[in-house]
PDB file of N, CA and C in Angstrom:
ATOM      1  N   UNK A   1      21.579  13.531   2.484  1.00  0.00           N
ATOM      2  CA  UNK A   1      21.642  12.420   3.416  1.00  0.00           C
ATOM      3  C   UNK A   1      23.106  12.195   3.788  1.00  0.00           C
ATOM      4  N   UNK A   2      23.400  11.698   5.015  1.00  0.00           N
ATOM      5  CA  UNK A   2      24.602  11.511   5.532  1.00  0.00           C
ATOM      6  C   UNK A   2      24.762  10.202   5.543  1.00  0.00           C
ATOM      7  N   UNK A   3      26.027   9.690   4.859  1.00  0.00           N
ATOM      8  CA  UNK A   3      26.067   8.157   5.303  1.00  0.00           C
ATOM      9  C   UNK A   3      27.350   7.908   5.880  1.00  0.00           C
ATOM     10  N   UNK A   4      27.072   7.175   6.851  1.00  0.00           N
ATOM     11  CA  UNK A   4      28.498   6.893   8.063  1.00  0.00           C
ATOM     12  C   UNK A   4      28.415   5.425   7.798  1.00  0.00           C
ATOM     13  N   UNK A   5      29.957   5.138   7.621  1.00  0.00           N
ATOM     14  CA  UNK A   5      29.833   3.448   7.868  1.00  0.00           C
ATOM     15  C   UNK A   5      30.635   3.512   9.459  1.00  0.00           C
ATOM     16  N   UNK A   6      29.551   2.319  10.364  1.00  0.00           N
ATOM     17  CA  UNK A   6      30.141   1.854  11.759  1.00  0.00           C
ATOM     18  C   UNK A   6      30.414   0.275  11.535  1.00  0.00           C
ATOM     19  N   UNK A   7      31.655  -0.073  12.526  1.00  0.00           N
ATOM     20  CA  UNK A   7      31.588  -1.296  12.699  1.00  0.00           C
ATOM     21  C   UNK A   7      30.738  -1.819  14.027  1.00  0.00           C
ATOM     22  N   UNK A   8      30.676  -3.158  14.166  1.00  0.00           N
ATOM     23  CA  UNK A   8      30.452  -3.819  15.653  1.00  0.00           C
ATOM     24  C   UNK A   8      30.595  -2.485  17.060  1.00  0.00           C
ATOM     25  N   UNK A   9      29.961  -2.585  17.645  1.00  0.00           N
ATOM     26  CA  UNK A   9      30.124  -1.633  18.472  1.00  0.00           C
ATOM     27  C   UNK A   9      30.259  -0.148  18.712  1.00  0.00           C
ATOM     28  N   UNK A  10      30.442  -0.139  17.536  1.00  0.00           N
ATOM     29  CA  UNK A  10      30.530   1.822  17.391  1.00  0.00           C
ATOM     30  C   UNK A  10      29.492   2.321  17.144  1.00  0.00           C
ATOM     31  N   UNK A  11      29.584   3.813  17.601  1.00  0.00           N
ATOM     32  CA  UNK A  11      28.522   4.480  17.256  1.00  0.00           C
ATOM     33  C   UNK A  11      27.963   5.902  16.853  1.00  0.00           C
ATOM     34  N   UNK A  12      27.161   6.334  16.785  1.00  0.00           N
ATOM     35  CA  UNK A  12      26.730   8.095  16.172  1.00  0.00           C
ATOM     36  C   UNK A  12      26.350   8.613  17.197  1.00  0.00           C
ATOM     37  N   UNK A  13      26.493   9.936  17.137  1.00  0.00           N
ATOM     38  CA  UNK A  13      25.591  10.913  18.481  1.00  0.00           C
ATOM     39  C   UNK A  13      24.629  11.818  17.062  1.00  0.00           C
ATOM     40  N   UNK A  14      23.819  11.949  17.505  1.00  0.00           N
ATOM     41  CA  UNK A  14      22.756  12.389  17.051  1.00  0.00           C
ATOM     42  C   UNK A  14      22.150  14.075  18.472  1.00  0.00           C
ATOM     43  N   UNK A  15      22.909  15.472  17.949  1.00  0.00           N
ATOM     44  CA  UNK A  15      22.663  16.400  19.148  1.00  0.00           C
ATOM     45  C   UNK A  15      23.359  15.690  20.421  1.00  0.00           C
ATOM     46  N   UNK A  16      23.310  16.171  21.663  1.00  0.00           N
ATOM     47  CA  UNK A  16      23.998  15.887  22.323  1.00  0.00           C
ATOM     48  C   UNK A  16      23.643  15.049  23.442  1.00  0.00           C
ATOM     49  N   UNK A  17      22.335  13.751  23.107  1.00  0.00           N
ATOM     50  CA  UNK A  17      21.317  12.610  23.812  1.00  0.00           C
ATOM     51  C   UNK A  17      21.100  12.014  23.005  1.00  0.00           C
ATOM     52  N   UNK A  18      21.238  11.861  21.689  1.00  0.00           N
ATOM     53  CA  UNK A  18      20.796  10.574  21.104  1.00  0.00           C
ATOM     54  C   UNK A  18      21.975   9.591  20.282  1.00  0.00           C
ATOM     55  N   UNK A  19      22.058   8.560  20.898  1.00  0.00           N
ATOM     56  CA  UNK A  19      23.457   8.044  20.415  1.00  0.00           C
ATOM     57  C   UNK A  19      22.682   6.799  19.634  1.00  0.00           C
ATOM     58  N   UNK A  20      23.385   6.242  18.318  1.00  0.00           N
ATOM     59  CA  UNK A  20      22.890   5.394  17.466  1.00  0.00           C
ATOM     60  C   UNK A  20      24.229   4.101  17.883  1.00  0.00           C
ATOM     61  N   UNK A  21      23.378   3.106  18.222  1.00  0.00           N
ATOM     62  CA  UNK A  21      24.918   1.936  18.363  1.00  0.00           C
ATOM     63  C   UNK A  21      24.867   0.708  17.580  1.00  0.00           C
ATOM     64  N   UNK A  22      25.863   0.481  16.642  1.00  0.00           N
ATOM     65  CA  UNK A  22      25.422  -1.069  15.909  1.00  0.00           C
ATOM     66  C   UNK A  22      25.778  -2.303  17.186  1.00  0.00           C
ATOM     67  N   UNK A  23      24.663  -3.031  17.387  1.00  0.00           N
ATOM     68  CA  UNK A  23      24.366  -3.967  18.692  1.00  0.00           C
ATOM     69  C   UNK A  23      25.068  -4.723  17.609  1.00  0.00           C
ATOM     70  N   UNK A  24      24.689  -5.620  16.152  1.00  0.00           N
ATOM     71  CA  UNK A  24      24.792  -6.976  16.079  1.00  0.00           C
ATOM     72  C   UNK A  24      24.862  -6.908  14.350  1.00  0.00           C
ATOM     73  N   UNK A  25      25.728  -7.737  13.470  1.00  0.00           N
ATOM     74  CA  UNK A  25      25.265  -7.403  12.214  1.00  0.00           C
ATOM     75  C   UNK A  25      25.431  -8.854  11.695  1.00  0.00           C
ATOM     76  N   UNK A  26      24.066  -9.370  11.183  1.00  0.00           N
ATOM     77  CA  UNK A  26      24.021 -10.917  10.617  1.00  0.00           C
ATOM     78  C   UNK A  26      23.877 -10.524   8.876  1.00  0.00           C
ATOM     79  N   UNK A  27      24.423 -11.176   8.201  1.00  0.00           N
ATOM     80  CA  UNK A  27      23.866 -11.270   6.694  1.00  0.00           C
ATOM     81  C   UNK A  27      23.950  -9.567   6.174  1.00  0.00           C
ATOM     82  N   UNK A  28      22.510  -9.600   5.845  1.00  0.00           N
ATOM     83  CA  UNK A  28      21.917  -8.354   5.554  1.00  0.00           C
ATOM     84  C   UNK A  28      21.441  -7.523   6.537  1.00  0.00           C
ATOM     85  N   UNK A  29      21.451  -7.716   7.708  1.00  0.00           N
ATOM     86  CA  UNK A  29      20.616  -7.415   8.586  1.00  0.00           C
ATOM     87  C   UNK A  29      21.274  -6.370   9.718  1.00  0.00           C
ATOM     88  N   UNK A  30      21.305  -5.311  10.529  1.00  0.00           N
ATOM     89  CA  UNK A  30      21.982  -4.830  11.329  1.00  0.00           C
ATOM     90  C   UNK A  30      21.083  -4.507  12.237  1.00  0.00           C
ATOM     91  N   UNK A  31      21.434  -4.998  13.583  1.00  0.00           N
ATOM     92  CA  UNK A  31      20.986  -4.650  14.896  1.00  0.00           C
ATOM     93  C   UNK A  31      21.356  -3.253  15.119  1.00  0.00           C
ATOM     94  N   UNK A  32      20.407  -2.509  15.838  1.00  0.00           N
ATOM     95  CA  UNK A  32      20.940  -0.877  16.088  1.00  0.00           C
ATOM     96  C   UNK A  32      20.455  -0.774  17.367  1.00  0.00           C
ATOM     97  N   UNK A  33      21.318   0.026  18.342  1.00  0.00           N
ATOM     98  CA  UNK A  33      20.699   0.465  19.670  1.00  0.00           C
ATOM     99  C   UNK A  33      20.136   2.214  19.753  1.00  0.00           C
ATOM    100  N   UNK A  34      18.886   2.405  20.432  1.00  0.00           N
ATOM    101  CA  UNK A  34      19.268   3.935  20.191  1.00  0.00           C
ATOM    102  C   UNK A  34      18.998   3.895  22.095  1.00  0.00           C
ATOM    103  N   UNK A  35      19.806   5.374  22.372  1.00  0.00           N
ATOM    104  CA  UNK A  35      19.692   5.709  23.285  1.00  0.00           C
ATOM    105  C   UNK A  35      19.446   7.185  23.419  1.00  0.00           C
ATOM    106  N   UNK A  36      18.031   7.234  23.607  1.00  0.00           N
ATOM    107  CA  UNK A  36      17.628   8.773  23.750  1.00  0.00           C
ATOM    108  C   UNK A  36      16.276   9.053  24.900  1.00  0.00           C
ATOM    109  N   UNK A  37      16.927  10.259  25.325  1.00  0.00           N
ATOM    110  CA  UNK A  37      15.197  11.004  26.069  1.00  0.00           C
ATOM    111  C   UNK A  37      14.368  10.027  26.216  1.00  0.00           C
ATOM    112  N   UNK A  38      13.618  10.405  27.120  1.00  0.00           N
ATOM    113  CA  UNK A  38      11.946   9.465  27.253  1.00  0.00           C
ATOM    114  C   UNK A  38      11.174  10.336  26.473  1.00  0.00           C
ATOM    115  N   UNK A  39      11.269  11.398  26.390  1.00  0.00           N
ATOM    116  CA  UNK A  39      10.590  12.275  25.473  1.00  0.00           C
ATOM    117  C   UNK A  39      10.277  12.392  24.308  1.00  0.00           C
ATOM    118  N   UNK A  40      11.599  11.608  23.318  1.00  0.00           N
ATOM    119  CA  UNK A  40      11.640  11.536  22.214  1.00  0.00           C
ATOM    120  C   UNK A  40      11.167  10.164  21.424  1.00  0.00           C
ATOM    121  N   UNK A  41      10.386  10.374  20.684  1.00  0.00           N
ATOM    122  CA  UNK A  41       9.879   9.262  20.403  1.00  0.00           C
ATOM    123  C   UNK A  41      10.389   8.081  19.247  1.00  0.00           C
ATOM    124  N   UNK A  42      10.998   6.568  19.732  1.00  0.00           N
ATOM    125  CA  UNK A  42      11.248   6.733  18.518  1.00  0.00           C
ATOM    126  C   UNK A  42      10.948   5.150  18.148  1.00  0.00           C
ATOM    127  N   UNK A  43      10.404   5.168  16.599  1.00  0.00           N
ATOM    128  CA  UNK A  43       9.569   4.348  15.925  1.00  0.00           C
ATOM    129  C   UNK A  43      10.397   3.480  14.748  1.00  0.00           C
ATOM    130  N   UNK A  44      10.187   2.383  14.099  1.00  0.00           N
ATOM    131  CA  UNK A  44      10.255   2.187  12.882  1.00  0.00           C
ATOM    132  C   UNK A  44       9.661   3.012  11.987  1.00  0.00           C
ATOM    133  N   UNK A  45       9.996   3.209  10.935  1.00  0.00           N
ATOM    134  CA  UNK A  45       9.734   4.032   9.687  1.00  0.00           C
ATOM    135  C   UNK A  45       8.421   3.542   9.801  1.00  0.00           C
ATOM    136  N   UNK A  46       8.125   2.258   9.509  1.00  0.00           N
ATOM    137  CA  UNK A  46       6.609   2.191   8.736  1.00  0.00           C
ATOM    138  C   UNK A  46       5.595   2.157  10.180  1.00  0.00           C
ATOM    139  N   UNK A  47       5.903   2.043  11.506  1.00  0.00           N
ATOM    140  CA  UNK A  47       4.988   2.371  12.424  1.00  0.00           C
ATOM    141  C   UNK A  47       4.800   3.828  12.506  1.00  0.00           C
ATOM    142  N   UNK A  48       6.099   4.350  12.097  1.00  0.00           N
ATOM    143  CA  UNK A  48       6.327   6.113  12.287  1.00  0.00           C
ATOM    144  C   UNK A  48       4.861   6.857  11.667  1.00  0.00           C
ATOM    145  N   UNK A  49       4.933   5.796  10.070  1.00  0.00           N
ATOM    146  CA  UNK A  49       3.693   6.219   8.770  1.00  0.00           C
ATOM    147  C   UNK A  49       2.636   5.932   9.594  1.00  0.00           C
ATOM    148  N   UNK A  50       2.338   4.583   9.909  1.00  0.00           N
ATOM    149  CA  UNK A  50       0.905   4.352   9.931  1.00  0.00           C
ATOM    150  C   UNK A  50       0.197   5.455  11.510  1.00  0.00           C
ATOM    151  N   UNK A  51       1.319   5.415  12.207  1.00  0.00           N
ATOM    152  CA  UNK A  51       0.649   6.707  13.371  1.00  0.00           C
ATOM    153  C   UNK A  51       0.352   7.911  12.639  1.00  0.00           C
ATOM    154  N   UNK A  52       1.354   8.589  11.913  1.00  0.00           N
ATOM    155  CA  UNK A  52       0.693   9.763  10.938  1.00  0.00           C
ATOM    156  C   UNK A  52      -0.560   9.853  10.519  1.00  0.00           C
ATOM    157  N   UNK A  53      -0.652   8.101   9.611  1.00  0.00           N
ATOM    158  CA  UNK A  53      -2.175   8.384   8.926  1.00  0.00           C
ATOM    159  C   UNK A  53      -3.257   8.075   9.794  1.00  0.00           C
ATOM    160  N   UNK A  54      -3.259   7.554  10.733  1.00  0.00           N
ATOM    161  CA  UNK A  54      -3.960   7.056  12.036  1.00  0.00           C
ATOM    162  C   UNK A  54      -4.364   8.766  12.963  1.00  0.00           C
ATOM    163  N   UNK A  55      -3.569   9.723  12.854  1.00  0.00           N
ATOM    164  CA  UNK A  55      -3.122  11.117  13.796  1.00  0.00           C
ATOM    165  C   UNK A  55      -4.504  12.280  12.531  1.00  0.00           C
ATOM    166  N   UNK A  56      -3.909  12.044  11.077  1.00  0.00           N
ATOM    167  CA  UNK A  56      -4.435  12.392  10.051  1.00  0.00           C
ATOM    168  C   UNK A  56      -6.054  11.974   9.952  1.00  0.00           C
ATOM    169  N   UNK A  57      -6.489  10.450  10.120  1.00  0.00           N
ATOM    170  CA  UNK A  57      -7.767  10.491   9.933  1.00  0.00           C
ATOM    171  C   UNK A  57      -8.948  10.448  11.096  1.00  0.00           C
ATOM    172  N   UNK A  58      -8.122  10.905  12.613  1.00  0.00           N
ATOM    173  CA  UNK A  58      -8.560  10.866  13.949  1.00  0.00           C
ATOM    174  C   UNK A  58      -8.828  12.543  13.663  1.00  0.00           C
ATOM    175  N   UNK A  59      -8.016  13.455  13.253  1.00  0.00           N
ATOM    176  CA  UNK A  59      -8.450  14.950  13.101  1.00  0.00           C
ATOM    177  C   UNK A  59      -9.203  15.408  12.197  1.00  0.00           C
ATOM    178  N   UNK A  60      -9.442  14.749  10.860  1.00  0.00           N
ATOM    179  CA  UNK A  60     -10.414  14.785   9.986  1.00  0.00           C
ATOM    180  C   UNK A  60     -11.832  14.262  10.363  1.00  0.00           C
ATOM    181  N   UNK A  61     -11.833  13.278  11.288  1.00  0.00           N
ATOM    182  CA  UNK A  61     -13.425  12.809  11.462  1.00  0.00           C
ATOM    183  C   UNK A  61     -14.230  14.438  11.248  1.00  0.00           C
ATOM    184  N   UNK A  62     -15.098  13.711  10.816  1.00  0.00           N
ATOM    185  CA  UNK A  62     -16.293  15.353  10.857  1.00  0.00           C
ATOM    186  C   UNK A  62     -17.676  15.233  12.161  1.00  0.00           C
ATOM    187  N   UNK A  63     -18.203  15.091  13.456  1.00  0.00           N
ATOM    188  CA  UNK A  63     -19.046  15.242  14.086  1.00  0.00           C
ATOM    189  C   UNK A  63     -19.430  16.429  14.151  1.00  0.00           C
ATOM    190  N   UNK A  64     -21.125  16.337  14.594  1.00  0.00           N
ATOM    191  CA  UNK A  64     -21.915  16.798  14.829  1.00  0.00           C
ATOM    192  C   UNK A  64     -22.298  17.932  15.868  1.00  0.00           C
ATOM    193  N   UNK A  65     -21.874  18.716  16.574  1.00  0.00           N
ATOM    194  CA  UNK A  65     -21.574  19.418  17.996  1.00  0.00           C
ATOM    195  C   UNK A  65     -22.949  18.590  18.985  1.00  0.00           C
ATOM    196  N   UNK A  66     -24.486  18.286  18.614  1.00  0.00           N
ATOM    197  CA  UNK A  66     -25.037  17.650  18.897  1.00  0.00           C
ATOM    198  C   UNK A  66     -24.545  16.041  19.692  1.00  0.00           C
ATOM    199  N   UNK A  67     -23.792  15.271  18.975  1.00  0.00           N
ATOM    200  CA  UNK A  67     -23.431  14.696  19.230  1.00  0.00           C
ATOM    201  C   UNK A  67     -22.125  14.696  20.359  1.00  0.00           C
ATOM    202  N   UNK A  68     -22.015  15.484  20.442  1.00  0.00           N
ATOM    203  CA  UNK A  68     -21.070  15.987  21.544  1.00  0.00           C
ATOM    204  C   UNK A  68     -21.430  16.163  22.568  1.00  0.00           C
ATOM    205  N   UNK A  69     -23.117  16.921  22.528  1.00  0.00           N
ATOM    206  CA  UNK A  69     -23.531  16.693  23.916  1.00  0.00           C
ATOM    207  C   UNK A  69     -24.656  15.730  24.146  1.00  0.00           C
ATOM    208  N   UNK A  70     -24.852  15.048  23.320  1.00  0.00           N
ATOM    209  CA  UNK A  70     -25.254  13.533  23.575  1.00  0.00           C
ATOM    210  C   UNK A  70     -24.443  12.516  24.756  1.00  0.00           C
ATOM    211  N   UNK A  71     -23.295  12.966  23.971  1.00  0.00           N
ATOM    212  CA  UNK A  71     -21.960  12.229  24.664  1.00  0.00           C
ATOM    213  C   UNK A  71     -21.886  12.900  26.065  1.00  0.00           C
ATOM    214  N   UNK A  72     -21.677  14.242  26.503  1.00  0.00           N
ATOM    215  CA  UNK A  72     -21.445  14.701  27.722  1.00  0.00           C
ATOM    216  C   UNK A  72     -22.781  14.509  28.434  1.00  0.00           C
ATOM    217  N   UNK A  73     -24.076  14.535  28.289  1.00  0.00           N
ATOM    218  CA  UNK A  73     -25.128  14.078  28.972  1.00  0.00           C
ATOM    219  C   UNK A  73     -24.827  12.526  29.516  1.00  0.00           C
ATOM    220  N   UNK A  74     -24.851  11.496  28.516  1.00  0.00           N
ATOM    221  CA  UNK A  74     -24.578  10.227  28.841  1.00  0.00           C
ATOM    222  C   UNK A  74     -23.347   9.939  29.965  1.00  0.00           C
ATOM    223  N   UNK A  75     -22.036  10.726  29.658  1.00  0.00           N
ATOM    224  CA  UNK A  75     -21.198  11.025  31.011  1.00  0.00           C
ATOM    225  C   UNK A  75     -22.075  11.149  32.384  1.00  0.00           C
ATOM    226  N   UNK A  76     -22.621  12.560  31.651  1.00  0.00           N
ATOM    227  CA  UNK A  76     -22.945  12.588  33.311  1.00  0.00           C
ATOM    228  C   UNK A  76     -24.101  11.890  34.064  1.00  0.00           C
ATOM    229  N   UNK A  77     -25.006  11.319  33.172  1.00  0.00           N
ATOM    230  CA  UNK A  77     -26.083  10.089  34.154  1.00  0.00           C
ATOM    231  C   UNK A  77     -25.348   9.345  34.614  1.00  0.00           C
ATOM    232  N   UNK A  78     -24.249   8.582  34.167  1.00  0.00           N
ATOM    233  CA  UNK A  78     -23.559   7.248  34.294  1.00  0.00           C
ATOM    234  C   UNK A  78     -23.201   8.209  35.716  1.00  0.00           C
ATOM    235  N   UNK A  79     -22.486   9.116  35.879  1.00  0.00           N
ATOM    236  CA  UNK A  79     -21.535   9.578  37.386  1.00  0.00           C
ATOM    237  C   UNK A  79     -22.600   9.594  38.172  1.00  0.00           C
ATOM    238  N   UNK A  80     -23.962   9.974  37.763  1.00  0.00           N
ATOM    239  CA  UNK A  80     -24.778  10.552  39.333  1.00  0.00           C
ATOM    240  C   UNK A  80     -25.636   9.046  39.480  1.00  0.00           C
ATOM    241  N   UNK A  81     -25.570   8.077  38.449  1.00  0.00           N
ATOM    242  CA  UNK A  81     -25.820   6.537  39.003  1.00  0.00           C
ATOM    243  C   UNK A  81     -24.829   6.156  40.111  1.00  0.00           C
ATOM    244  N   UNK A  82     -23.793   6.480  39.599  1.00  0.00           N
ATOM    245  CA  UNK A  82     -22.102   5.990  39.938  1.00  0.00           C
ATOM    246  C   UNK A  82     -22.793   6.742  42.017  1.00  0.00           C
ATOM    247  N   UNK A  83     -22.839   7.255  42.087  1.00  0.00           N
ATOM    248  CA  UNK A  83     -22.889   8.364  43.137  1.00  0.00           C
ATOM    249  C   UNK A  83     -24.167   7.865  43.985  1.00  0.00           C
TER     250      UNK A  83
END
């Protein structure tokens, strides 16, 4: 692990688009700015987790292939009502 101490206003580059900036520092507490990509996604640690296990138990579900085309039948009545 790398540890940098910044003051008020300074900041890290992270590659050559992602810059880390201390906005504000109360108490214990430090404000951080990031500035990166739209591409890159970026989270608190513990939202970071709960999307993982959320990503983890959305690919584990186990269905039925039946049920799959339960589902694509029901699609398509609803469109040729729709129509």
């Amino acid at each position: 692990m790398l540890v940098l101490a910044r003051k008020l206003n300074e900041s890290i580059m992270i590659g050559d688009d992602i810059e880390i900036v201390v906005i504000d520092m109360k108490g214990d507490q430090v404000k951080l700015g990031i500035k990166a990509p739209k591409k890159i996604a970026v989270h608190r640690k513990e939202v970071y987790e709960e999307i993982q296990l959320e990503n983890i138990a959305a690919s584990s579900s186990k269905f039925k292939p039946e049920q799959l085309k339960d589902f694509t039948d029901f699609i398509k009545r609803n469109r040729k009502s729709k129509n």
